[in-house]
Protein backbone atom coordinates (compact mmCIF):
# COMPACT_ATOMS: atom_id res chain seq x y z
CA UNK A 1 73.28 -15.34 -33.84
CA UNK A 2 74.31 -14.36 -37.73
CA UNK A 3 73.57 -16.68 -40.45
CA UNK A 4 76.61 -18.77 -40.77
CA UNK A 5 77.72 -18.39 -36.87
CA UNK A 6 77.63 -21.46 -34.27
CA UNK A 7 73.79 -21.30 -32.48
CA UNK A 8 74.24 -21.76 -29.13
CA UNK A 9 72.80 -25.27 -27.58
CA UNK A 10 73.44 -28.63 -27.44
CA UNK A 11 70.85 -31.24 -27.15
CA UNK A 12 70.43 -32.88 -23.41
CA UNK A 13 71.94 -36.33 -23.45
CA UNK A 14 74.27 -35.77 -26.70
CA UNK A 15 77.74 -34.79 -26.82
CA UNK A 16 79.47 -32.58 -29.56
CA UNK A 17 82.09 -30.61 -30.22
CA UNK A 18 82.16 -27.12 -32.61
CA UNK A 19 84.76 -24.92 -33.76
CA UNK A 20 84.76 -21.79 -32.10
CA UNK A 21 82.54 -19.19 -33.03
CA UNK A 22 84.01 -15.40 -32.22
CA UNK A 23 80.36 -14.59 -31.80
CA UNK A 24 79.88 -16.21 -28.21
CA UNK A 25 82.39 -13.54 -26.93
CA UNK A 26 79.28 -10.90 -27.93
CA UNK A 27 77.03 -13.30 -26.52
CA UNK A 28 78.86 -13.27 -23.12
CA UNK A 29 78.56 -9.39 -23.20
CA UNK A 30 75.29 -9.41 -23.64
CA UNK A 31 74.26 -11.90 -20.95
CA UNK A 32 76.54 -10.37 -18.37
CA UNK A 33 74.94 -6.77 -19.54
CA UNK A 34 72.03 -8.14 -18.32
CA UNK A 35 73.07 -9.84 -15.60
CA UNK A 36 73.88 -6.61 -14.04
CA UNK A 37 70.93 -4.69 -15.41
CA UNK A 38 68.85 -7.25 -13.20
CA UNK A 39 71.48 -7.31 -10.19
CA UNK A 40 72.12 -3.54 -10.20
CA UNK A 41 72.24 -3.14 -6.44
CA UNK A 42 74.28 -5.97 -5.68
CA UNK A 43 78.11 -6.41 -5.81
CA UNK A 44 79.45 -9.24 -8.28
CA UNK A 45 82.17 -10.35 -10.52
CA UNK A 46 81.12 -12.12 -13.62
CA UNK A 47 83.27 -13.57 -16.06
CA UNK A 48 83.21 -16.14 -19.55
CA UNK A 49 84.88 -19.28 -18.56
CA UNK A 50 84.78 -22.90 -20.41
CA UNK A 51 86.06 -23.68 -23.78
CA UNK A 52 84.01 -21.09 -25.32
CA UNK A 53 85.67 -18.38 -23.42
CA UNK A 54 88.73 -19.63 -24.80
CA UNK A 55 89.45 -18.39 -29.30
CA UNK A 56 90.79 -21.02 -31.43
CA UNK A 57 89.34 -24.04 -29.32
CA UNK A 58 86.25 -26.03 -30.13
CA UNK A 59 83.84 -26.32 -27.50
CA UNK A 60 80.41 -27.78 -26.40
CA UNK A 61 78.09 -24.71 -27.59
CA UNK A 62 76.99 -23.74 -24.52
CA UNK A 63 77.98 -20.53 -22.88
CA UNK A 64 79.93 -21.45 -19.66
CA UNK A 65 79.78 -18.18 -17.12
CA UNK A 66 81.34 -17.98 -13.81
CA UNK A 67 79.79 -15.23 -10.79
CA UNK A 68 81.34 -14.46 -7.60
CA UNK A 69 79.17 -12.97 -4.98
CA UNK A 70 79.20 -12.13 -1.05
CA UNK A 71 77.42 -15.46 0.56
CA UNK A 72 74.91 -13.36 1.90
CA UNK A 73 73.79 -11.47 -1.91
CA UNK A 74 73.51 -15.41 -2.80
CA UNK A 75 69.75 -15.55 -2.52
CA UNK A 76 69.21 -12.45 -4.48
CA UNK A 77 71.35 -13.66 -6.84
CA UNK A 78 69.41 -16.69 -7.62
CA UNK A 79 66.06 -15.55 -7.98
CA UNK A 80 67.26 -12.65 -10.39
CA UNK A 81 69.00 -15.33 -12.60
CA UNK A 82 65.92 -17.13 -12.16
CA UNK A 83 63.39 -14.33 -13.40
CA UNK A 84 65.81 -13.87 -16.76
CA UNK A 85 64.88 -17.54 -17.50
CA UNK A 86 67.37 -19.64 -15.65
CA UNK A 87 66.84 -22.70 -13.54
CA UNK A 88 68.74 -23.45 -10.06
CA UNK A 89 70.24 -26.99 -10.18
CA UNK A 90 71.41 -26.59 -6.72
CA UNK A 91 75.10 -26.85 -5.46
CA UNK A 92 77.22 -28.70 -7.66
CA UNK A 93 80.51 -26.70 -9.03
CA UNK A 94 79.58 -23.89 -6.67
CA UNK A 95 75.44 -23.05 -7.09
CA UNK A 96 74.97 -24.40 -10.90
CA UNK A 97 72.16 -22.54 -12.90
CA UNK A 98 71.44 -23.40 -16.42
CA UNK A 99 69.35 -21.49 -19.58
CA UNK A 100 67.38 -24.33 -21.79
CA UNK A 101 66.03 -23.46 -24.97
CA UNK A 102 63.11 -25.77 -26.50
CA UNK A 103 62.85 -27.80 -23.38
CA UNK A 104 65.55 -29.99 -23.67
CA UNK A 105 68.37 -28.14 -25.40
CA UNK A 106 70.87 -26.17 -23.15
CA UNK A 107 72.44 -22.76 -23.97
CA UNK A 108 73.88 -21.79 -21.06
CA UNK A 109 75.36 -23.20 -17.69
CA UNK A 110 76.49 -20.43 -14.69
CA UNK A 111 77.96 -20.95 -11.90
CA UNK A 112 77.84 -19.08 -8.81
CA UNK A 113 80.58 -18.64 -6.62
CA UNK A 114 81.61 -17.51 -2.82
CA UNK A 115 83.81 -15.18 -2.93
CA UNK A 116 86.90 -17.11 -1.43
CA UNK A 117 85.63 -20.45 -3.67
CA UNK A 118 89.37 -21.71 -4.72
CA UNK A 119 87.19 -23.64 -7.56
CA UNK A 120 86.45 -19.75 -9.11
CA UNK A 121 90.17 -19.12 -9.22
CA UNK A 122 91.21 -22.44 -10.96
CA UNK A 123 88.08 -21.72 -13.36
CA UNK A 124 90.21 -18.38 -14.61
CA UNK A 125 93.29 -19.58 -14.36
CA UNK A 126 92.61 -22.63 -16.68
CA UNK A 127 90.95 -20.24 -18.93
CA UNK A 128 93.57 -17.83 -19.30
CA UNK A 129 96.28 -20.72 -19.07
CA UNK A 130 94.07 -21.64 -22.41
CA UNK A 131 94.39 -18.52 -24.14
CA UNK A 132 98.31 -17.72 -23.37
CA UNK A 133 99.61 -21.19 -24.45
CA UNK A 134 98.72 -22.39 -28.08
CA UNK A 135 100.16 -25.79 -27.06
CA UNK A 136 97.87 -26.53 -24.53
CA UNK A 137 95.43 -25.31 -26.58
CA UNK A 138 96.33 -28.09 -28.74
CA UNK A 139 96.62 -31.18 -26.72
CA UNK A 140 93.38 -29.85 -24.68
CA UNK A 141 91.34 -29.87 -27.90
CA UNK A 142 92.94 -33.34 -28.88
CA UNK A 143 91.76 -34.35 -25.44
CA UNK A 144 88.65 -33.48 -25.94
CA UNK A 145 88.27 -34.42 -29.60
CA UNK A 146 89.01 -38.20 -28.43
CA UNK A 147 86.83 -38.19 -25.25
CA UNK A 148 84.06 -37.31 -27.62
CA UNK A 149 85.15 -40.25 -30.38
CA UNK A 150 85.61 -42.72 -27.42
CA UNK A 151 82.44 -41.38 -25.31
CA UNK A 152 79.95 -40.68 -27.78
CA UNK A 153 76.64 -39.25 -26.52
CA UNK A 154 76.62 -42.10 -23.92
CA UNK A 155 79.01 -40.58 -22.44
CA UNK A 156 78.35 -36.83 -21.80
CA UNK A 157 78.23 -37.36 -18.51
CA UNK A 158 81.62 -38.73 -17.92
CA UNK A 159 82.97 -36.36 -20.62
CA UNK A 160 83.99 -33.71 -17.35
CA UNK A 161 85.23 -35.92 -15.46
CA UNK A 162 87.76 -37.60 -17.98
CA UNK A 163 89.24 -34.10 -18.60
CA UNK A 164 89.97 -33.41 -14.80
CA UNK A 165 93.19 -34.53 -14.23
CA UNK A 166 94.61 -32.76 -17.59
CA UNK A 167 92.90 -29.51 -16.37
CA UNK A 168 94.17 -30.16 -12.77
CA UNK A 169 97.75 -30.15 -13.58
CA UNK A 170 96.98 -27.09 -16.18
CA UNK A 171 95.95 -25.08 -13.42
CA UNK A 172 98.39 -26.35 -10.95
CA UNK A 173 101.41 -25.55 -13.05
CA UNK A 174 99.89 -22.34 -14.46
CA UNK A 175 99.21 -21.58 -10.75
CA UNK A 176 103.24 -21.79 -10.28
CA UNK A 177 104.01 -19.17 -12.92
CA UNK A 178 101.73 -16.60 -11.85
């Protein structure tokens, strides 16, 4: 990153929220370029997802990606991700892998999807729900401003869970105008 731009990262166990940084756009681009430099002979989508994906919002500085893959390219898939530095977490929000940089700080969570994972689609339809509508925008980020006042870095790991019934009716009702 530039002097002046948003590092990506956030401590393990701490919770914080940045203004966006146009910067983690090019820093999608890059990771997906070589993504597919290391998956070359296998068929994929691969797309930025999370509040970082999304201009004008703050977010948690780590790079959320999203990959959908044939079931049977899944194995492949993993140990590629693994040789560019990644580490499998196993099957949470479809097959969760995550980048760490200085042992405890994380950069990058991706998640890899089935190709008929319904949990994919509501990932880009939040996203681009996000980007269309500058009021949900707002009461997203005021959402997520006052889980991190209320939560603090005790609570990082409820912070995703406290958001999911705004995003659920987000995605339901953007779901309706498509």
């Amino acid at each position: 990153m530039t002097r002046g731009a948003t590092p990506l990262g956030l401590r393990q166990g701490t919770l914080e929220l940045v203004p966006h940084d146009t910067k983690w756009a090019s820093a999608f681009a890059t990771e997906a370029r070589s993504i597919r430099d290391a998956l070359a002979d296998v068929v994929f989508e691969i797309d930025h997802i999370g509040s970082t994906a999304v201009p004008g919002l703050p977010a948690k500085a780590i790079l959320d990606i999203a990959m959908r893959a044939k079931e049977r390219d899944e194995d492949r898939i993993a140990q590629a991700l693994v040789g560019l530095g990644y580490i499998d977490r196993g099957f949470r929000s479809g097959r969760l892998f995550i980048r760490l940089r200085d042992v405890d700080v994380r950069t990058h969570n991706l998640h890899l999807y089935r190709l008929d994972d319904p949990e994919y689609f509501d990932q880009i339809t939040f996203r681009d729900a996000l980007r269309a509508d500058a009021e949900l925008r707002d009461k997203y980020s005021l959402l997520k401003q006052s889980l991190v006042k209320r939560l603090g870095d005790a609570g990082r790991s409820l912070y995703a869970d406290a958001k999911t019934d705004f995003v659920r009716a987000a995605t339901v009702k953007a779901s309706r105008h498509e």
